[in-house]
C-alpha atoms as a PDB file:
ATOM      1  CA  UNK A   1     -24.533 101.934  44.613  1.00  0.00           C
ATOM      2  CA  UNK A   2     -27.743 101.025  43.521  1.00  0.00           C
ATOM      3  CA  UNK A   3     -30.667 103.056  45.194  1.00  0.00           C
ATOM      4  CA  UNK A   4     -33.715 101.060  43.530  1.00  0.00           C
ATOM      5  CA  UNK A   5     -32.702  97.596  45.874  1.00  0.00           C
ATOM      6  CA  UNK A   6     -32.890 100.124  49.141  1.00  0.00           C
ATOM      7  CA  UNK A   7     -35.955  98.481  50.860  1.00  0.00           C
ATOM      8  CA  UNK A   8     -37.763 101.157  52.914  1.00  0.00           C
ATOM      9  CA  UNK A   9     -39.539  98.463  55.052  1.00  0.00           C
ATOM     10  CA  UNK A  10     -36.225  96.732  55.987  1.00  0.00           C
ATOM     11  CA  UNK A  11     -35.202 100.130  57.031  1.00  0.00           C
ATOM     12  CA  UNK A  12     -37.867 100.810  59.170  1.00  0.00           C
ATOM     13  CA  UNK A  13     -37.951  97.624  60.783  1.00  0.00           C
ATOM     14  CA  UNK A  14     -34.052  97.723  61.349  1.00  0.00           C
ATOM     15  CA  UNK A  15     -34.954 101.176  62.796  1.00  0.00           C
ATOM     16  CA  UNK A  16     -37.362 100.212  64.988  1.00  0.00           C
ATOM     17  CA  UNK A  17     -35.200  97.482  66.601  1.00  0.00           C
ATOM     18  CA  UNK A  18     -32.478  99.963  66.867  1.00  0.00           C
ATOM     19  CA  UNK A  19     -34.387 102.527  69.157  1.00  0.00           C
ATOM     20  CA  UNK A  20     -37.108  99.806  71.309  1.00  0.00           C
ATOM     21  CA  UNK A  21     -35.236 100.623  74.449  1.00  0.00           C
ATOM     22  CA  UNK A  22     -36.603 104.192  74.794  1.00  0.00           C
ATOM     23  CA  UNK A  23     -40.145 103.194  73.499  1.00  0.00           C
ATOM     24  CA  UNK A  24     -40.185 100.280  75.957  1.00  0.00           C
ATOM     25  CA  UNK A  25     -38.791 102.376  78.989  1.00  0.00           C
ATOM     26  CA  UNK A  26     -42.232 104.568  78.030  1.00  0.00           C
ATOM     27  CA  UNK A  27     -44.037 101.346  79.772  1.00  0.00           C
ATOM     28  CA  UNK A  28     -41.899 102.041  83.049  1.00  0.00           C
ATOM     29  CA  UNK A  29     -41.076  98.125  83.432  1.00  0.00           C
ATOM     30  CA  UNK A  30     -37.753  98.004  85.824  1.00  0.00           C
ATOM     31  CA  UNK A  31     -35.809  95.712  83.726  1.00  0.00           C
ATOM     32  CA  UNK A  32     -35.209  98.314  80.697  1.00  0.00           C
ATOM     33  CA  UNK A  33     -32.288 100.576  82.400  1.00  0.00           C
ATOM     34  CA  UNK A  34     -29.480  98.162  81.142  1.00  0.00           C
ATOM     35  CA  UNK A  35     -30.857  97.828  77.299  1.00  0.00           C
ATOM     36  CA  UNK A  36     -31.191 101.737  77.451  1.00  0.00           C
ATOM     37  CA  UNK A  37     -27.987 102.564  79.011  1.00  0.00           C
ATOM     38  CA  UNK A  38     -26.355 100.719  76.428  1.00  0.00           C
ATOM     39  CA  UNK A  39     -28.965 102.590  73.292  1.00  0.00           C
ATOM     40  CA  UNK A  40     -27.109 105.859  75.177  1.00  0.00           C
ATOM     41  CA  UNK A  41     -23.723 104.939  75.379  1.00  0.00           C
ATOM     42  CA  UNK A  42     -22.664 103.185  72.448  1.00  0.00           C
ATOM     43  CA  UNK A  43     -23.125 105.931  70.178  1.00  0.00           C
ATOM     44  CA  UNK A  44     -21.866 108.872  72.626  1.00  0.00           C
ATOM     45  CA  UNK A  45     -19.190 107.193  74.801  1.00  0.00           C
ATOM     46  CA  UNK A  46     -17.421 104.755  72.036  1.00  0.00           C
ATOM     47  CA  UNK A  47     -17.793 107.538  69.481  1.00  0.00           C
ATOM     48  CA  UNK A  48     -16.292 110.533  71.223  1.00  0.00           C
ATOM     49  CA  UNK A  49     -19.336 112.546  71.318  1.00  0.00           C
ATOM     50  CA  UNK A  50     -20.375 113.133  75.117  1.00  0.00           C
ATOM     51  CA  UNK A  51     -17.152 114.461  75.672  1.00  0.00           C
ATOM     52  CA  UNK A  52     -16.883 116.925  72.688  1.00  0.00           C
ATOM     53  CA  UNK A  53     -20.402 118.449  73.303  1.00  0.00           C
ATOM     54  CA  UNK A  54     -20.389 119.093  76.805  1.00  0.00           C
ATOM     55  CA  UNK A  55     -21.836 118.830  80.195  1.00  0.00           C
ATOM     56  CA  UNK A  56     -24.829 120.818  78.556  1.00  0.00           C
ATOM     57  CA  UNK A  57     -25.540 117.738  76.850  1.00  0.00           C
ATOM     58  CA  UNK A  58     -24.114 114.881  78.313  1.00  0.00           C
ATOM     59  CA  UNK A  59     -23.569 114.125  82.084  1.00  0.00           C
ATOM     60  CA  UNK A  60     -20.656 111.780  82.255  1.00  0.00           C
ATOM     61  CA  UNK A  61     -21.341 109.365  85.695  1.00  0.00           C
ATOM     62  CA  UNK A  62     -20.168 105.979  87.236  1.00  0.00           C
ATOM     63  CA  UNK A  63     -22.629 104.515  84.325  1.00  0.00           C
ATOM     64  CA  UNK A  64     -22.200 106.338  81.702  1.00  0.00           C
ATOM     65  CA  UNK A  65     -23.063 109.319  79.748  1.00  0.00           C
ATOM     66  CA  UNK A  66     -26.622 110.733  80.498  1.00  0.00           C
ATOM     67  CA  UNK A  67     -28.054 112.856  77.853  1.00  0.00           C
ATOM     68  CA  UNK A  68     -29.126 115.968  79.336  1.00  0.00           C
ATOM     69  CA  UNK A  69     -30.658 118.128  76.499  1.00  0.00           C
ATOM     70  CA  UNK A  70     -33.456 117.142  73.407  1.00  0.00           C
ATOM     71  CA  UNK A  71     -30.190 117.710  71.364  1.00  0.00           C
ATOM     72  CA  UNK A  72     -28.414 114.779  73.086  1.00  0.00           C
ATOM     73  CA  UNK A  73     -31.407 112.546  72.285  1.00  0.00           C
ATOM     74  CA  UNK A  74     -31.077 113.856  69.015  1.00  0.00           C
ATOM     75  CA  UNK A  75     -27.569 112.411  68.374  1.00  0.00           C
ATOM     76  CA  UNK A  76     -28.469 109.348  69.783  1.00  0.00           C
ATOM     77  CA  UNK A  77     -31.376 108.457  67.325  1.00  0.00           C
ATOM     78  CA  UNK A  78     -29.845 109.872  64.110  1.00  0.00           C
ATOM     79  CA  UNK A  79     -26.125 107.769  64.705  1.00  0.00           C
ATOM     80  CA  UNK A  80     -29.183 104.088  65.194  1.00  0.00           C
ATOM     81  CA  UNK A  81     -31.090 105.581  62.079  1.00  0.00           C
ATOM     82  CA  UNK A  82     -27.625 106.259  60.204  1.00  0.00           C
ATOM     83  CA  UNK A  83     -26.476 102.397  61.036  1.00  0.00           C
ATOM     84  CA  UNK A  84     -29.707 101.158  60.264  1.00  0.00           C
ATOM     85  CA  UNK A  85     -29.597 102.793  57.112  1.00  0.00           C
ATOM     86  CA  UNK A  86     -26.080 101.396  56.334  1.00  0.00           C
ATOM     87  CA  UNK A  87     -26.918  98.105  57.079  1.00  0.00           C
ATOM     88  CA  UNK A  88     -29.914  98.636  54.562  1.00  0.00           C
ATOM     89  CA  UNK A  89     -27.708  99.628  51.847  1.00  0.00           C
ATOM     90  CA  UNK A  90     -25.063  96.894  52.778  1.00  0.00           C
ATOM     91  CA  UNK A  91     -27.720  94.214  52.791  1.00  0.00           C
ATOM     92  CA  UNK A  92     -30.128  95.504  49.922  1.00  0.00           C
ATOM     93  CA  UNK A  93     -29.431  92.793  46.601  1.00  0.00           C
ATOM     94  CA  UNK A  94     -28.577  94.158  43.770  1.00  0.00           C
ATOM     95  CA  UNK A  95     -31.558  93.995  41.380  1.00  0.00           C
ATOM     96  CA  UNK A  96     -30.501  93.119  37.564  1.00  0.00           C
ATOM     97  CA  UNK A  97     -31.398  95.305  34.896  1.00  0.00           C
END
């Protein structure tokens, strides 16, 4: 693997698009529950991980998983920043030497 192609700005955008629904439900506008839900319950509800950390955590509902704790947040935003880092690495070109 060849670290010197990883683009740090391609991360960050890829990042940024990855975790827009909770910055844009910060504006309040009513149309950002569905794009949000799904931020939550991809990662915790297709992975495994509501269910092996707990009703501390995660409240499992009609809808979906709600995170319950900072910690549950914290899953959520490290499994978009570990996929936008692997699609970094994936789609960095190899630079010639």
């Amino acid at each position: 693997m060849n670290f010197k192609a990883f683009s740090i700005k391609r991360f960050l955008v890829i990042s940024f698009i990855f975790n827009l629904p909770p910055i844009l439900a910060l504006t309040k506008i009513g149309l950002l529950f569905l794009p949000l839900l799904f931020w939550v319950n991809i990662p915790v509800l297709w992975t495994g991980v509501a269910k092996a950390m707990g009703e501390t955590h995660f409240k499992i509902e009609g809808f979906g998983a709600l995170p319950q704790s900072v910690t549950a947040y914290v899953v959520v935003v490290l499994f978009w920043l570990l996929l936008a880092g692997l699609i970094t690495v994936v789609t960095s070109k190899k630079k010639s030497e």
